[in-house]
Protein backbone atom coordinates (compact mmCIF):
# COMPACT_ATOMS: atom_id res chain seq x y z
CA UNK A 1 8.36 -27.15 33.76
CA UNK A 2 6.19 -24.07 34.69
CA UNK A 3 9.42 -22.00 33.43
CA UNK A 4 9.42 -23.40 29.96
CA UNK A 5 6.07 -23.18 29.65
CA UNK A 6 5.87 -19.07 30.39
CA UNK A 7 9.32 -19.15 28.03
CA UNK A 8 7.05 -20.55 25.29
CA UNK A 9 4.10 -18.31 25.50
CA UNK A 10 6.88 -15.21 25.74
CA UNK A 11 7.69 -16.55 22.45
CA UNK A 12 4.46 -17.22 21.15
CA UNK A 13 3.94 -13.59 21.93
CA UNK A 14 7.26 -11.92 20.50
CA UNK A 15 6.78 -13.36 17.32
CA UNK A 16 2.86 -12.10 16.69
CA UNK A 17 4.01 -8.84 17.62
CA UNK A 18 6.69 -8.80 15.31
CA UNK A 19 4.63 -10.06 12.34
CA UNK A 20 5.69 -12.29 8.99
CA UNK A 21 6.91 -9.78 6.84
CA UNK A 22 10.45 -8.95 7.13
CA UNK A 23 11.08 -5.40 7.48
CA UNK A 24 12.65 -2.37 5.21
CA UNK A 25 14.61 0.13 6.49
CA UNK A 26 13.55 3.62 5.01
CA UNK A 27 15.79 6.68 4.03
CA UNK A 28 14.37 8.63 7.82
CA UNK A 29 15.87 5.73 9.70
CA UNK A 30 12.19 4.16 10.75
CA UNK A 31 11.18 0.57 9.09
CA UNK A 32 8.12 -1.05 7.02
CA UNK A 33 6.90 -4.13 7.04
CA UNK A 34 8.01 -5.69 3.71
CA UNK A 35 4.12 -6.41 2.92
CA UNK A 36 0.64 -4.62 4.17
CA UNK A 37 -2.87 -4.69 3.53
CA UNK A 38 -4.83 -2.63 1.66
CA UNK A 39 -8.42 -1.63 2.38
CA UNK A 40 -9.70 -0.27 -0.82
CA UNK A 41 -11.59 -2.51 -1.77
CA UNK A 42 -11.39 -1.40 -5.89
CA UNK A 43 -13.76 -1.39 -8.78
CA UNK A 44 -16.19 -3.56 -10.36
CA UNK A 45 -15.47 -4.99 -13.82
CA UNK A 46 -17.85 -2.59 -15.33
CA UNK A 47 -15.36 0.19 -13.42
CA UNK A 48 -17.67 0.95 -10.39
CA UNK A 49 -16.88 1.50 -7.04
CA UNK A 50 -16.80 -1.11 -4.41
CA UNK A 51 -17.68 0.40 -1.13
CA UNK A 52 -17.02 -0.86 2.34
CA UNK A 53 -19.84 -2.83 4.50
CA UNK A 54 -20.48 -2.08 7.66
CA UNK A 55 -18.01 -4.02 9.57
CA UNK A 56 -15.93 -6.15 6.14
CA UNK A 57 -13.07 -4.00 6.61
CA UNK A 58 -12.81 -3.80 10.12
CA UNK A 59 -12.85 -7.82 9.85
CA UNK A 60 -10.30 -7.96 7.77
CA UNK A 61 -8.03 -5.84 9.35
CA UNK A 62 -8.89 -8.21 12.51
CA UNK A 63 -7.33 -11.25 10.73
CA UNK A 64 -4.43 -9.71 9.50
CA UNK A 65 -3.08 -8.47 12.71
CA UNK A 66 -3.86 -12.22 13.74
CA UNK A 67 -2.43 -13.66 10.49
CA UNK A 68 1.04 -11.98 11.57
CA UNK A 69 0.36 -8.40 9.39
CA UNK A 70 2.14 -5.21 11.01
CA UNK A 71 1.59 -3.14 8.06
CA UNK A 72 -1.99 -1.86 7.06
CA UNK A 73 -3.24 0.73 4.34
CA UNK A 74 -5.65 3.06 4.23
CA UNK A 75 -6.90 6.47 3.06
CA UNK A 76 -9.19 9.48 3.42
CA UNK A 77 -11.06 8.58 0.39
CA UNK A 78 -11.55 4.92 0.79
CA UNK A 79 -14.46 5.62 3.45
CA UNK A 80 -12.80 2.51 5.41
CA UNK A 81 -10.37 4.72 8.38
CA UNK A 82 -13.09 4.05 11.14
CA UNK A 83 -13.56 0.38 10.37
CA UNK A 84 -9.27 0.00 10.53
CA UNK A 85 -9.23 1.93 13.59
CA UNK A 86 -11.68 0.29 15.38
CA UNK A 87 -9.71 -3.39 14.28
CA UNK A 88 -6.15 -1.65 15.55
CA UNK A 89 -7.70 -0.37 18.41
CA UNK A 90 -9.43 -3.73 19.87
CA UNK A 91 -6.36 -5.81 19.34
CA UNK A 92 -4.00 -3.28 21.34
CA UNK A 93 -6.61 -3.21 24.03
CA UNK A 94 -6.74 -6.90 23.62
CA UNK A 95 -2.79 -7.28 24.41
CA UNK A 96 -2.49 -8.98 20.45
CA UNK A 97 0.25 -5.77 19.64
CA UNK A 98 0.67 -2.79 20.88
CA UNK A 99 0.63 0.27 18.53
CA UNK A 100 4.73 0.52 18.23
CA UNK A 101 3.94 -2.84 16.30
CA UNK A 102 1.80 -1.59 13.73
CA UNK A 103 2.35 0.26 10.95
CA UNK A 104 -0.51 2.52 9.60
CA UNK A 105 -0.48 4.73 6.25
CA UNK A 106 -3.14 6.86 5.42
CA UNK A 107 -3.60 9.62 2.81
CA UNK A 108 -4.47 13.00 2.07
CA UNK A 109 -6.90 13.45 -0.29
CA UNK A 110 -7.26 16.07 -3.42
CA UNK A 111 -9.36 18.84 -2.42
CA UNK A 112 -6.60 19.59 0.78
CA UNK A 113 -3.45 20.13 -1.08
CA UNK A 114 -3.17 23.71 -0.20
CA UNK A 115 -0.92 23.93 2.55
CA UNK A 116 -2.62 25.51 5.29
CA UNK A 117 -5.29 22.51 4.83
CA UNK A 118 -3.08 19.65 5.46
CA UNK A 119 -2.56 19.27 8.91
CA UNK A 120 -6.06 19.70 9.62
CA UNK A 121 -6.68 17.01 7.35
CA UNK A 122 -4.64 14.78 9.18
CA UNK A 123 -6.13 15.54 12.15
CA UNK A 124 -9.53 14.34 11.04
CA UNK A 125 -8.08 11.26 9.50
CA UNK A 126 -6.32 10.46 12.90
CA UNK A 127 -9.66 11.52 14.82
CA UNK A 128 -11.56 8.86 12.50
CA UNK A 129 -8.74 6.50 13.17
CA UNK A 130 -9.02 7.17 16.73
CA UNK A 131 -4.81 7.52 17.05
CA UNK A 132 -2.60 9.94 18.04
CA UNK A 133 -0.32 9.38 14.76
CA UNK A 134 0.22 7.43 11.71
CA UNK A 135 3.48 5.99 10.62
CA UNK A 136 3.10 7.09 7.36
CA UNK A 137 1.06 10.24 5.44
CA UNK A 138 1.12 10.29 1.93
CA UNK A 139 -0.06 12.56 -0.92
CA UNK A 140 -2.50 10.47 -2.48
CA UNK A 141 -2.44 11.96 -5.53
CA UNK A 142 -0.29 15.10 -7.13
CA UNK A 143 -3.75 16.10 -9.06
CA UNK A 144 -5.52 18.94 -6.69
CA UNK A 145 -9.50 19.37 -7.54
CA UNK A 146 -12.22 21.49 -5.12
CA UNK A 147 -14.52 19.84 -3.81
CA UNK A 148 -16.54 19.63 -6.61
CA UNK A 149 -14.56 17.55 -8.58
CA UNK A 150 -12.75 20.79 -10.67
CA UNK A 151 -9.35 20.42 -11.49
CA UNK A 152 -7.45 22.65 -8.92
CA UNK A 153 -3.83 23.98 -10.02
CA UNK A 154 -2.79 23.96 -6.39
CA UNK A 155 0.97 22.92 -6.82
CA UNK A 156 1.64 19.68 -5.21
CA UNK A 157 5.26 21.39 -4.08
CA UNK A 158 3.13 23.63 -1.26
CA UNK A 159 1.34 20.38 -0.35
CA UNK A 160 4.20 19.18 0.39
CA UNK A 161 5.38 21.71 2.81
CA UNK A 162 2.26 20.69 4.80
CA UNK A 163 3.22 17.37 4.76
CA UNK A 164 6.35 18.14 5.95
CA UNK A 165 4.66 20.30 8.92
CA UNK A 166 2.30 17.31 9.77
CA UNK A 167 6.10 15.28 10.07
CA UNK A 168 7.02 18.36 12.52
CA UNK A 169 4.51 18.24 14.69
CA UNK A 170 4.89 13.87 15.14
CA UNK A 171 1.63 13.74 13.64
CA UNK A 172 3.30 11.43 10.82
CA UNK A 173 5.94 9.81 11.54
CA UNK A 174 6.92 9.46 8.21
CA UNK A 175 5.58 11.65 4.85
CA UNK A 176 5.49 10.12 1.15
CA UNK A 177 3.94 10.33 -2.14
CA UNK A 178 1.51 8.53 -4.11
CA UNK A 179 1.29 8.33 -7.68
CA UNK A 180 3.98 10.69 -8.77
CA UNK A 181 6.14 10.08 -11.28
CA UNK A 182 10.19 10.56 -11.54
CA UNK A 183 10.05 14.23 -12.64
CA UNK A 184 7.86 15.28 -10.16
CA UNK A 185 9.75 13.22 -7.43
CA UNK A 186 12.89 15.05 -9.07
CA UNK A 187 11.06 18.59 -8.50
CA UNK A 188 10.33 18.39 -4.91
CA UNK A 189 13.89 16.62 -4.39
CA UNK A 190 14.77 20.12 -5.67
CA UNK A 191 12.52 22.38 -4.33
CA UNK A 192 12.68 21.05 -0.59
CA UNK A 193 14.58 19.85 2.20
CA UNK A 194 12.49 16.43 2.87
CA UNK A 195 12.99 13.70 0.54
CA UNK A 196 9.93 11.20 0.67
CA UNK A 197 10.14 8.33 1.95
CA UNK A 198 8.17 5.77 -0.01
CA UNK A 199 6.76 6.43 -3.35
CA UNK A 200 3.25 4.22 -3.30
CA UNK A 201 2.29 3.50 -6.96
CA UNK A 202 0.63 0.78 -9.60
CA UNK A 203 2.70 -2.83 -9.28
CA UNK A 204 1.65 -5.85 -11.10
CA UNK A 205 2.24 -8.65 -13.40
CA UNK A 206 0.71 -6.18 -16.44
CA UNK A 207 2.63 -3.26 -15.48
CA UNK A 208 5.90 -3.38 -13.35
CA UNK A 209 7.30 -0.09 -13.92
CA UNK A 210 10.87 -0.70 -13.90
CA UNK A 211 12.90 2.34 -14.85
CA UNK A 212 10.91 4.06 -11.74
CA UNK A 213 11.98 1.16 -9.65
CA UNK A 214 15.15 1.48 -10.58
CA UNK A 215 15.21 5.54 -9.57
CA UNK A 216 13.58 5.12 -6.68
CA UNK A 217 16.45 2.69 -5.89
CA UNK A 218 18.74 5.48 -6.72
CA UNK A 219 17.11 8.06 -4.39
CA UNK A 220 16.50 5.28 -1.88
CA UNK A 221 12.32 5.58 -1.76
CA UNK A 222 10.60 2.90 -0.92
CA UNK A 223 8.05 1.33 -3.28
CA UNK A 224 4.77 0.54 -1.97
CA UNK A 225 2.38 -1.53 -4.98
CA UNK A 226 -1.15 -1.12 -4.89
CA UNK A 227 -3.09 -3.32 -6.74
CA UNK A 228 -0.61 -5.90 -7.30
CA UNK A 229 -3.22 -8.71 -8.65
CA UNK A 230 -3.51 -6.56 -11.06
CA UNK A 231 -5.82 -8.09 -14.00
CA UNK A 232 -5.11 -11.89 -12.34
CA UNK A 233 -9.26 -12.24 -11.55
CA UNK A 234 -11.27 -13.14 -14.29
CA UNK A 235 -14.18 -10.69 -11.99
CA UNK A 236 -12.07 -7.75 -12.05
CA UNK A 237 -10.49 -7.77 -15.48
CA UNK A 238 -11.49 -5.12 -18.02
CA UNK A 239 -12.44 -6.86 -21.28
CA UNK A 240 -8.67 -4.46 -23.02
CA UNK A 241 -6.87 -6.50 -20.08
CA UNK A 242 -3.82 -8.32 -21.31
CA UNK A 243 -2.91 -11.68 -19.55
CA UNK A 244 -2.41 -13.72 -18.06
CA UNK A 245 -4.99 -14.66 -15.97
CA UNK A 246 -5.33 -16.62 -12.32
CA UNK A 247 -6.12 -19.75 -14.35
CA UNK A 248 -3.44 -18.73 -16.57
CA UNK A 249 -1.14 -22.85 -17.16
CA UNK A 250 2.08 -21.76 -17.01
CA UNK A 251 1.55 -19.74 -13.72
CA UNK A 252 -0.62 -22.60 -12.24
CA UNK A 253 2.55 -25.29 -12.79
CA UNK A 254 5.17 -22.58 -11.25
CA UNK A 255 3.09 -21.82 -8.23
CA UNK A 256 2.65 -25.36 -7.95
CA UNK A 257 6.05 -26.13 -7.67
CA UNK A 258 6.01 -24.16 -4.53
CA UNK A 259 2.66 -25.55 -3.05
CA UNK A 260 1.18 -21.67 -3.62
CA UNK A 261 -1.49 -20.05 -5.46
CA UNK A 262 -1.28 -17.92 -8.40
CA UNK A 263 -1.74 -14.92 -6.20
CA UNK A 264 1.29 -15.68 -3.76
CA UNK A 265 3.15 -16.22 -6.96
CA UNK A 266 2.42 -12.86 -7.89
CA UNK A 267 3.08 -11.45 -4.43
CA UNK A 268 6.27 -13.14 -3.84
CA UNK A 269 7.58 -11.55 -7.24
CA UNK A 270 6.83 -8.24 -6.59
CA UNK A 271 8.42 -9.14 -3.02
CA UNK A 272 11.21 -9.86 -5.61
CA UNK A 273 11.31 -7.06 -7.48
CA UNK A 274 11.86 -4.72 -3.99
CA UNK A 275 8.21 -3.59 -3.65
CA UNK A 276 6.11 -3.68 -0.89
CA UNK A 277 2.33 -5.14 -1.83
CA UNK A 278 -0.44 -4.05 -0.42
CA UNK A 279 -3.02 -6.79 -1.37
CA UNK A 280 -6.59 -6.07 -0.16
CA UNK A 281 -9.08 -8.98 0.83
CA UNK A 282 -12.26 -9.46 2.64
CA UNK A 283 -12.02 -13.11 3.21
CA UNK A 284 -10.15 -14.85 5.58
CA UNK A 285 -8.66 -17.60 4.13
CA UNK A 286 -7.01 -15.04 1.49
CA UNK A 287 -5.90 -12.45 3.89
CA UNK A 288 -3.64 -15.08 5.72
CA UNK A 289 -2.38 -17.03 2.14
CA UNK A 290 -1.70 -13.35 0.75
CA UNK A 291 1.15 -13.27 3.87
CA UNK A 292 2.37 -16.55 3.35
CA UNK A 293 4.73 -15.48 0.81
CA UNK A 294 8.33 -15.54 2.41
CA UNK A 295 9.40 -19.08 2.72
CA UNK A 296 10.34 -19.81 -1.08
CA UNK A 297 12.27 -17.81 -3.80
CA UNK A 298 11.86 -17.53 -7.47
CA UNK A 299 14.50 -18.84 -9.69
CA UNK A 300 16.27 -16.42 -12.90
CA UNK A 301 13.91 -18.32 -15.50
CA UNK A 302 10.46 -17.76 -13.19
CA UNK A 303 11.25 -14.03 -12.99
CA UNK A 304 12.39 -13.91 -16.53
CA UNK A 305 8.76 -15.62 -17.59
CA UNK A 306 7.02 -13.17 -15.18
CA UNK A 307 8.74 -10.29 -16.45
CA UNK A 308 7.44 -11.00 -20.07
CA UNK A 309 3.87 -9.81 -18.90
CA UNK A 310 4.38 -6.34 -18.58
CA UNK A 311 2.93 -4.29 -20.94
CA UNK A 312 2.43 -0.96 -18.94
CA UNK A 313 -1.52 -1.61 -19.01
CA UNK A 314 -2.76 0.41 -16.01
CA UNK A 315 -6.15 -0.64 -14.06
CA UNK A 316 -6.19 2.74 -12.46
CA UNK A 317 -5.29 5.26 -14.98
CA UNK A 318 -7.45 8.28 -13.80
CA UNK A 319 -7.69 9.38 -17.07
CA UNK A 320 -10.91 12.36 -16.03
CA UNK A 321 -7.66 13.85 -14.87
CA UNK A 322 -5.88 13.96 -17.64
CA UNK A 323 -6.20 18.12 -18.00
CA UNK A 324 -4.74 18.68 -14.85
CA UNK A 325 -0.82 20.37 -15.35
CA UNK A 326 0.02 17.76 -12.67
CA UNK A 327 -1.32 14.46 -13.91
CA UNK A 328 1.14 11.65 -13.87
CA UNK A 329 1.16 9.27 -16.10
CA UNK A 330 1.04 8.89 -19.86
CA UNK A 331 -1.25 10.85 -22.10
């Protein structure tokens, strides 16, 4: 009896440090967990910032890792590294994973792209994180400024030999990009040795970016979405936002079908599509629905309906850098 009972905690124990989300093998051998969370918090309708509390972050992180999340987000600029390193770090000292569990991105920010300045930059992200590595670094952004907010021509092809450095030295176990688009993926396929291995950019109902999905496919990058609510929350939507909307009938009968919120609908599309969502959340009961995404499938006609919402509307289009020669998207 006192056998089957340590047989069951063993497997209590191997399946929280495994996680929920399947994983996705990536084109440097290592793996992803199929979703994350994110810990930018966002903007206000009215397009201010939402910073980080004192310890909402941190919290959050907390319940994901107990919600069965391997995979969490983070970046230089989002002010929110300590809080996430301080979560990570209690549960491995707590025995809940240990790090080889996790998977932690974080970012390198605009005013380091020159070479020489990246691995330093790592280093203070990782000192703020309080870890000897993260499993994945990414160029946040392939716009370069100073640190006064001036548009820097600093190309993001010598950033990327730092990145590749930081990969060198086991600093990052894995380097990507954020934001770029295909040409500029095409350039440093062309200009390097190192192809990236996840592209993290824009996914949602309102803008779902298929011909990209479709190369990265082709050169075998990983997608990563950020912001994939998108315009869903009647709080967050811009008054140009198309629909639909959380409340939105047709996506409140399909979800129902499935005994899931509009939210996991979205989720489990994206899921769908090939991308890996990083959904932020401050609240509890969220953060563990936001996971619960992998026991149900879509069927030809959902996708089809949720495909008809894309109308390449961007909720981050960073359009103050719209000057630089390396801005990505439309102008």
């Amino acid at each position: 009896m006192l056998a089957l009972w340590a047989l069951a905690v063993l497997s209590v124990a191997y399946a929280q440090s495994s996680g929920v989300a399947p994983k996705i093998k990536l084109n440097d051998g290592r793996e992803i967990p199929a979703l994350g969370i994110g810990t930018w918090l966002g903007f206000t309708k009215d397009g201010g910032r939402v910073e980080a509390k004192s310890n909402d972050v941190e919290n959050a992180v907390s319940w994901a890792i107990d919600a069965g999340y391997r995979h969490i987000d983070t970046a230089r600029i989002y002010n929110t590294e300590d809080q996430v390193g301080r979560a990570v770090n209690k549960k491995i000292a707590d025995g809940v994973v240990k790090r080889e569990d996790l998977f932690i991105t974080t970012k390198l920010w605009n005013d380091r792209h020159a070479k020489d300045a990246v691995v330093p930059a790592l280093r203070e992200s990782l000192k703020t994180l309080n870890l000897d590595y993260v499993d994945l670094y990414l160029i946040h952004w392939p716009v370069a400024e100073f640190s006064n907010h001036t548009l820097d021509n600093t190309d993001y092809v010598e950033t990327w030999q730092g990145m590749v450095e930081a990969k060198n030295l086991g600093l990052a176990k894995s380097i990507g990009v954020s934001n770029f688009n295909k040409v500029q993926i095409d350039r440093l396929l062309a200009l390097t040795k190192v192809s990236p291995s996840v592209l993290q950019v824009e996914i949602n109902l309102n803008l779902q970016q298929p011909d990209l999905l479709a190369y990265c496919k082709q050169k075998n990058i990983a997608v990563t979405g950020y912001t994939p609510f998108g315009s869903l929350f009647h709080s967050k939507a811009r008054d140009d936002a198309p629909p639909p909307r959380v409340d939105d009938p047709a996506l409140v009968a399909m979800a129902a079908k499935y005994n899931k919120t509009v939210p996991q609908l979205a989720l489990r599309y994206e899921v769908e599509l090939g991308v890996i969502p990083i959904p932020k959340s401050t609240t509890k009961e969220r953060i563990e629905q936001n996971i619960d995404v992998f026991d149900f499938s879509l069927t030809e006609e959902e996708k089809s309906k949720l495909r008809s919402y894309d109308t390449g509307y961007r909720v981050i289009p960073v359009k103050h850098w719209a000057n630089s020669p390396y801005y990505p998207f439309e102008k």
